[in-house]
N, C-alpha and C. Protein backbone atom coordinates (compact mmCIF):
# COMPACT_ATOMS: atom_id res chain seq x y z
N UNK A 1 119.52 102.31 98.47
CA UNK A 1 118.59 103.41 98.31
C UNK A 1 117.54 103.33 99.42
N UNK A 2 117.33 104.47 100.03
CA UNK A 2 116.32 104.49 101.55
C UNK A 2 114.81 104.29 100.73
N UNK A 3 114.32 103.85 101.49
CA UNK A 3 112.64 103.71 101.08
C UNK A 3 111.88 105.05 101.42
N UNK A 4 110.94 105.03 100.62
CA UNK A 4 109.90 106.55 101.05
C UNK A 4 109.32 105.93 102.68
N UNK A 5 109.52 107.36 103.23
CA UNK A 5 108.48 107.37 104.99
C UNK A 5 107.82 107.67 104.84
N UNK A 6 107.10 108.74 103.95
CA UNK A 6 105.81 109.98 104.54
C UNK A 6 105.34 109.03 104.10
N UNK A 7 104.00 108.20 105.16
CA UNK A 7 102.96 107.97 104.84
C UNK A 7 102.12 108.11 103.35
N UNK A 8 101.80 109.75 103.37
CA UNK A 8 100.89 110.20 102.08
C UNK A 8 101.52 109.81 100.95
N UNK A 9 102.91 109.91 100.77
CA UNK A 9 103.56 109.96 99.49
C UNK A 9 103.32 108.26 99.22
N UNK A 10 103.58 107.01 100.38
CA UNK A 10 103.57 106.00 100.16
C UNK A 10 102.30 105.23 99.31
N UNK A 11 100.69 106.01 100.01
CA UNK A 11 99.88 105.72 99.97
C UNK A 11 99.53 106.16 98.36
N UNK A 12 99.59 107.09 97.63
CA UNK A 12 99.99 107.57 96.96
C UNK A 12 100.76 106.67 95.60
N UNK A 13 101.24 106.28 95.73
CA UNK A 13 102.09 105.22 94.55
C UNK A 13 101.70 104.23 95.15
N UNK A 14 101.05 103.39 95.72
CA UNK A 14 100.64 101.91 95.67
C UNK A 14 100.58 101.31 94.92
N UNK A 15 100.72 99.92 94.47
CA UNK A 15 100.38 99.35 93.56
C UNK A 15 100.32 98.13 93.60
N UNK A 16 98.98 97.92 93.90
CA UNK A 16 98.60 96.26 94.54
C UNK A 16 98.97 95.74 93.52
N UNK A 17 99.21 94.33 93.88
CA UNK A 17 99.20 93.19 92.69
C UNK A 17 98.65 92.06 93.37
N UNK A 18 97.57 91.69 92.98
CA UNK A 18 97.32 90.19 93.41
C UNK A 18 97.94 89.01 92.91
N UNK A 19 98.91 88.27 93.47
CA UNK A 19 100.11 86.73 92.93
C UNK A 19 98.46 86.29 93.05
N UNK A 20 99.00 85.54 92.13
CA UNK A 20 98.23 84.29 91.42
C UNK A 20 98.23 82.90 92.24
N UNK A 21 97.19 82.31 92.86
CA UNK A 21 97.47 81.07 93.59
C UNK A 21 96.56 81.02 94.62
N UNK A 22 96.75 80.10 95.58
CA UNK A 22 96.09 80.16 96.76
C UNK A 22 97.54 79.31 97.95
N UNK A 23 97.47 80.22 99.28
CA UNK A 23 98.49 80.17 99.66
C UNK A 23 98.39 79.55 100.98
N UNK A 24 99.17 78.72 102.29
CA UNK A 24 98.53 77.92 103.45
C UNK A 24 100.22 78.35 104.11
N UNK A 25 99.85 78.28 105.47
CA UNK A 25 101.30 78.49 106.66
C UNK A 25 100.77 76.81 107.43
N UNK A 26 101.93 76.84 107.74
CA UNK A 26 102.28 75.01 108.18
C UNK A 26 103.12 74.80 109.10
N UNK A 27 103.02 74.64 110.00
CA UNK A 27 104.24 74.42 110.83
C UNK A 27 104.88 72.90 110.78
N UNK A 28 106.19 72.75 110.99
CA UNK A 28 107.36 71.51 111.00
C UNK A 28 107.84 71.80 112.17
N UNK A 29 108.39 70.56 111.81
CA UNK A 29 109.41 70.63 112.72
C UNK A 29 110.70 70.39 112.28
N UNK A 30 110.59 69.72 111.02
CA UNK A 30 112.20 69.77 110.36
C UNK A 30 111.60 70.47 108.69
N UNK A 31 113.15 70.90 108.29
CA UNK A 31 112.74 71.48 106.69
C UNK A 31 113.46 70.27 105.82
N UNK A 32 113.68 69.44 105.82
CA UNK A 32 113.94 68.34 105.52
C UNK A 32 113.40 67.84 104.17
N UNK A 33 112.06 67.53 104.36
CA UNK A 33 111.50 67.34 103.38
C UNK A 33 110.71 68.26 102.52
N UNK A 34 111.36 69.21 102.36
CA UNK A 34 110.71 70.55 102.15
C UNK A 34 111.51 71.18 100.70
N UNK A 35 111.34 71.08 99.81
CA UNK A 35 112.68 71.77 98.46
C UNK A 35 112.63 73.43 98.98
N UNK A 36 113.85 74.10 99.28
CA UNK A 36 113.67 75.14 99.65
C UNK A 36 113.10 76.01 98.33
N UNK A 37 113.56 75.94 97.57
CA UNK A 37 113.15 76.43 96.65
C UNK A 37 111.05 76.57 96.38
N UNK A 38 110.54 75.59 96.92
CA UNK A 38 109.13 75.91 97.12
C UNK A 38 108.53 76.77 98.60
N UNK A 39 109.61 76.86 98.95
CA UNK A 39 109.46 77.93 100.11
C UNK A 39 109.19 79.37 100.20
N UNK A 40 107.98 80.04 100.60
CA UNK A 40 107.92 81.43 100.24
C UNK A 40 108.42 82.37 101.24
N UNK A 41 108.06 82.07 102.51
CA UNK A 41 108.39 82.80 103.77
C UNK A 41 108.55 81.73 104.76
N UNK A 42 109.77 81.83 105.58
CA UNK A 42 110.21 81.10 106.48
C UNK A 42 110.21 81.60 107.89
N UNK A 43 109.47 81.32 108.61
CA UNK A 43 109.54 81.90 110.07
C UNK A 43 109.95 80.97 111.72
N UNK A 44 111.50 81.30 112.09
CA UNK A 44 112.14 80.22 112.67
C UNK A 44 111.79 81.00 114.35
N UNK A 45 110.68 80.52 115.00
CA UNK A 45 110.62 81.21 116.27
C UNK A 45 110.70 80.12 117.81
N UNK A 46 110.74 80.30 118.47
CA UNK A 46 110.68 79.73 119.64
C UNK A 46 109.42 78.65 119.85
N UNK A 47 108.52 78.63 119.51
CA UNK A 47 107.24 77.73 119.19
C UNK A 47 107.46 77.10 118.20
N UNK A 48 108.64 76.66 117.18
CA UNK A 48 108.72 76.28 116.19
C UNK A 48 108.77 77.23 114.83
N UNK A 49 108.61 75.94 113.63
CA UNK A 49 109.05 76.85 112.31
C UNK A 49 107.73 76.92 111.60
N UNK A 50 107.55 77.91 110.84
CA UNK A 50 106.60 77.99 110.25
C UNK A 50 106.67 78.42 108.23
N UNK A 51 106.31 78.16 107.91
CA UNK A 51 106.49 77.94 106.68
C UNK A 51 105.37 78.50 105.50
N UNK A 52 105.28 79.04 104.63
CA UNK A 52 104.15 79.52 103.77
C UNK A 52 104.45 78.84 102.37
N UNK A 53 103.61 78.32 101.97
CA UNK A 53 104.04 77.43 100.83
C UNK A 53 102.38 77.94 99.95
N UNK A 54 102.50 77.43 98.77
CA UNK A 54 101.44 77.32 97.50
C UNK A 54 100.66 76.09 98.09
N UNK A 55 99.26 76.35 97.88
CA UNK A 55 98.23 75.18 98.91
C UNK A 55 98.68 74.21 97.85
N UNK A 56 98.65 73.64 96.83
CA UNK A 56 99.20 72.64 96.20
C UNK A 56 100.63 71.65 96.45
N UNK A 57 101.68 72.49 97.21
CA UNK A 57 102.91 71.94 97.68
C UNK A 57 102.40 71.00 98.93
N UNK A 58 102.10 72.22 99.20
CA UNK A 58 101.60 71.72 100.81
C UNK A 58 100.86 70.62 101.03
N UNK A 59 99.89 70.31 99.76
CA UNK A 59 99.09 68.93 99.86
C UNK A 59 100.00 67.83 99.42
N UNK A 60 100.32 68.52 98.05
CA UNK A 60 101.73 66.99 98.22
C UNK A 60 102.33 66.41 99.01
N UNK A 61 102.67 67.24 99.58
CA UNK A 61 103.84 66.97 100.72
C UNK A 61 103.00 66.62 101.94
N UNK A 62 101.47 66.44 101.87
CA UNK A 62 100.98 65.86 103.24
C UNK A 62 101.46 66.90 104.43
N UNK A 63 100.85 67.94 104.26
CA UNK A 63 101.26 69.38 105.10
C UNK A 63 99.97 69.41 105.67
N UNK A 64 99.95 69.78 106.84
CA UNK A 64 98.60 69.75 107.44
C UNK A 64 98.39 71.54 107.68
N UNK A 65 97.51 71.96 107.51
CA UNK A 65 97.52 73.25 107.43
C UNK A 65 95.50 73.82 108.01
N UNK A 66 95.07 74.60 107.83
CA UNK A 66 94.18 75.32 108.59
C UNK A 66 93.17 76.05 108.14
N UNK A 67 94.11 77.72 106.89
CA UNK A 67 93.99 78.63 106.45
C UNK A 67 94.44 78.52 105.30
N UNK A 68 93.31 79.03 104.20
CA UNK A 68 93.83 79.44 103.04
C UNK A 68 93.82 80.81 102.57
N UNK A 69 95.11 81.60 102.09
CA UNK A 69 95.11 82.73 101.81
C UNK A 69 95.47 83.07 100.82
N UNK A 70 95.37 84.45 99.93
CA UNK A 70 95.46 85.59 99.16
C UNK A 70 97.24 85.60 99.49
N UNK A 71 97.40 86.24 98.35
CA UNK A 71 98.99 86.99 98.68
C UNK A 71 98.84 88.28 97.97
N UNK A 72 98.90 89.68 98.35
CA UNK A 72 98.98 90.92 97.78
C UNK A 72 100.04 91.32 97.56
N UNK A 73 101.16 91.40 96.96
CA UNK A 73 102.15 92.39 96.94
C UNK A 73 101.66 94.01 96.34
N UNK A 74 102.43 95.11 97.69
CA UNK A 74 102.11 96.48 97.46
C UNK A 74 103.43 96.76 96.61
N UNK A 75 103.25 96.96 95.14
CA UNK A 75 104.52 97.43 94.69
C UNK A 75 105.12 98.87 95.13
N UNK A 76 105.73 99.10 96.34
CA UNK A 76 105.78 100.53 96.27
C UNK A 76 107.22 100.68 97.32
N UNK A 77 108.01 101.40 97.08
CA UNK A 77 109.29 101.24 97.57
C UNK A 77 109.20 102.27 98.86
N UNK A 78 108.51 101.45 99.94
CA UNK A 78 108.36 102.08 101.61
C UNK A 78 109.75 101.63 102.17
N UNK A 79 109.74 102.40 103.49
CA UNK A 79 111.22 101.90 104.02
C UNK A 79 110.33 101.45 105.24
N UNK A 80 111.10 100.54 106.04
CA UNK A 80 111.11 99.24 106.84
C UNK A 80 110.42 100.34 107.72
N UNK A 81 111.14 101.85 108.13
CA UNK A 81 110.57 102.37 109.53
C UNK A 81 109.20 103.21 109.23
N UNK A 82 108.82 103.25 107.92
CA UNK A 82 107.41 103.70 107.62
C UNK A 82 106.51 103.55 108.42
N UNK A 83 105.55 104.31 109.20
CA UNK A 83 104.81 104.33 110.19
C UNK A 83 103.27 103.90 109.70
N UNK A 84 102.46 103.32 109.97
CA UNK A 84 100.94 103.62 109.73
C UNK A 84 100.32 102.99 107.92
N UNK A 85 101.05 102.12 107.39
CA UNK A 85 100.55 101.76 106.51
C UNK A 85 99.72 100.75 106.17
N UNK A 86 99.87 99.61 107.13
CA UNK A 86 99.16 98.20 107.16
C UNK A 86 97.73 98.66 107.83
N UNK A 87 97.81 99.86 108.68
CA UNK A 87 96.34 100.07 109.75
C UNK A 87 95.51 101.23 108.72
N UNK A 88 96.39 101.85 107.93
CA UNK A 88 95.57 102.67 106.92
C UNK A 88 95.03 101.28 105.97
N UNK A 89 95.92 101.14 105.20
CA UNK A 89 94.98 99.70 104.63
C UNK A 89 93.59 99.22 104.80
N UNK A 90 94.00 98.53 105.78
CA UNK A 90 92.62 97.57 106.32
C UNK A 90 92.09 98.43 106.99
N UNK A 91 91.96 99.86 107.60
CA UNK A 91 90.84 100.68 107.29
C UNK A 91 90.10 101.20 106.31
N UNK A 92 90.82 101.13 105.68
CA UNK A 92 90.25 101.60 104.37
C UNK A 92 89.77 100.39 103.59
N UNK A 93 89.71 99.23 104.13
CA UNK A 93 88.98 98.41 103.45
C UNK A 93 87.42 97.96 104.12
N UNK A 94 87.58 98.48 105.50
CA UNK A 94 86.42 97.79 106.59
C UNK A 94 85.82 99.27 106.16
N UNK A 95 86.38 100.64 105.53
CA UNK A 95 85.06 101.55 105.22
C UNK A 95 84.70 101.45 103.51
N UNK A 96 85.70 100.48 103.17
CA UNK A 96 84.68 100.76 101.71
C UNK A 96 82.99 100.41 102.02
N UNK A 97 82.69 100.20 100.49
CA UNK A 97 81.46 99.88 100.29
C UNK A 97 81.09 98.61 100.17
N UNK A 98 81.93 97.70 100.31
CA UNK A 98 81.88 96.36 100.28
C UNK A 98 82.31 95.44 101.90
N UNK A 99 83.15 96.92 102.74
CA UNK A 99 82.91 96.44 104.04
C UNK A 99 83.58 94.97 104.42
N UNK A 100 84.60 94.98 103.80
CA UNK A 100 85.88 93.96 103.95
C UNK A 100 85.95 93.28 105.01
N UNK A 101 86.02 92.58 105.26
CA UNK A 101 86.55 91.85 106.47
C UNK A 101 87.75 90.56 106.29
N UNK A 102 88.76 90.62 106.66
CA UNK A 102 89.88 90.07 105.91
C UNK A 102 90.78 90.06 107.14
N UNK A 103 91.65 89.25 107.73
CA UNK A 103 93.10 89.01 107.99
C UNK A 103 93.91 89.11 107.28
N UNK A 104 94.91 89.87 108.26
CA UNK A 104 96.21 90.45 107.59
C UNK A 104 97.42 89.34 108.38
N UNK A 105 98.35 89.52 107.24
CA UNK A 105 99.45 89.02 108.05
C UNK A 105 100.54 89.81 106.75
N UNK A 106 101.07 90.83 107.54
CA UNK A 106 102.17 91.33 106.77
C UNK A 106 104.22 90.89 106.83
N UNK A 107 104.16 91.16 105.72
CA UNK A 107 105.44 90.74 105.86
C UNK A 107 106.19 91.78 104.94
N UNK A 108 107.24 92.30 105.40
CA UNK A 108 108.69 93.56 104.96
C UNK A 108 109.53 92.73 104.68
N UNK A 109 110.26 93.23 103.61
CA UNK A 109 111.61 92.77 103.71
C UNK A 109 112.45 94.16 102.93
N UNK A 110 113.73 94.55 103.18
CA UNK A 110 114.31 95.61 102.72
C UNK A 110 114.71 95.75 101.14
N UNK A 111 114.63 96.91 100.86
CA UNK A 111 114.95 96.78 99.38
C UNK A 111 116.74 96.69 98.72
N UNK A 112 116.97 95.75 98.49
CA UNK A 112 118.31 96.07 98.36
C UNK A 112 118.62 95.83 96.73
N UNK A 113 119.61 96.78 96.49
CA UNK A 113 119.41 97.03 95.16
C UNK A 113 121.25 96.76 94.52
């Protein structure tokens, strides 16, 4: 099933959810000692691997890490080539009234059903 494009319609059915936790990216060099299964997002690039784990794994495991973050999931069934949604966002958070200031780091994955 294709994901919604129009922008408006996307923006429109949102439906944040804040996951529960507090979350850290780590880089390795091997996944070795790593249970994949505590693995949230895996990122295998040319500078190495990078890894997003629950800040609690990550201390177990003697993970050296930097940043602690939030995880939002937008419940809303966008398609991958949706234009303009991550920059509407975090505009719309730097004009609320509380004047946000926040890093993003987004991540897609396709809906397959």
């Amino acid at each position: 099933m294709e994901g919604e494009t129009n922008l408006n319609t996307i923006l429109e059915n949102l439906n944040p959810l804040l996951n529960d936790g507090k979350y850290v990216f780590t880089k390795v060099d091997s996944l070795d000692l790593i249970p994949f299964s505590k693995i949230l997002f895996l990122f295998k690039e040319q500078e190495g691997i990078t890894v997003v784990l629950e800040k609690h794994f990550a201390e177990e495991l003697n993970l050296n890490f930097s940043y602690v973050a939030s995880w939002i999931t937008l419940e809303v069934h966008s398609s991958l080539a949706a234009v303009g949604l991550t920059a509407r966002i975090f505009s719309s958070f730097r004009k609320s009234q509380y004047k946000l200031q926040c890093s993003c780091r987004l991540f897609s994955r396709p809906y397959i059903c």
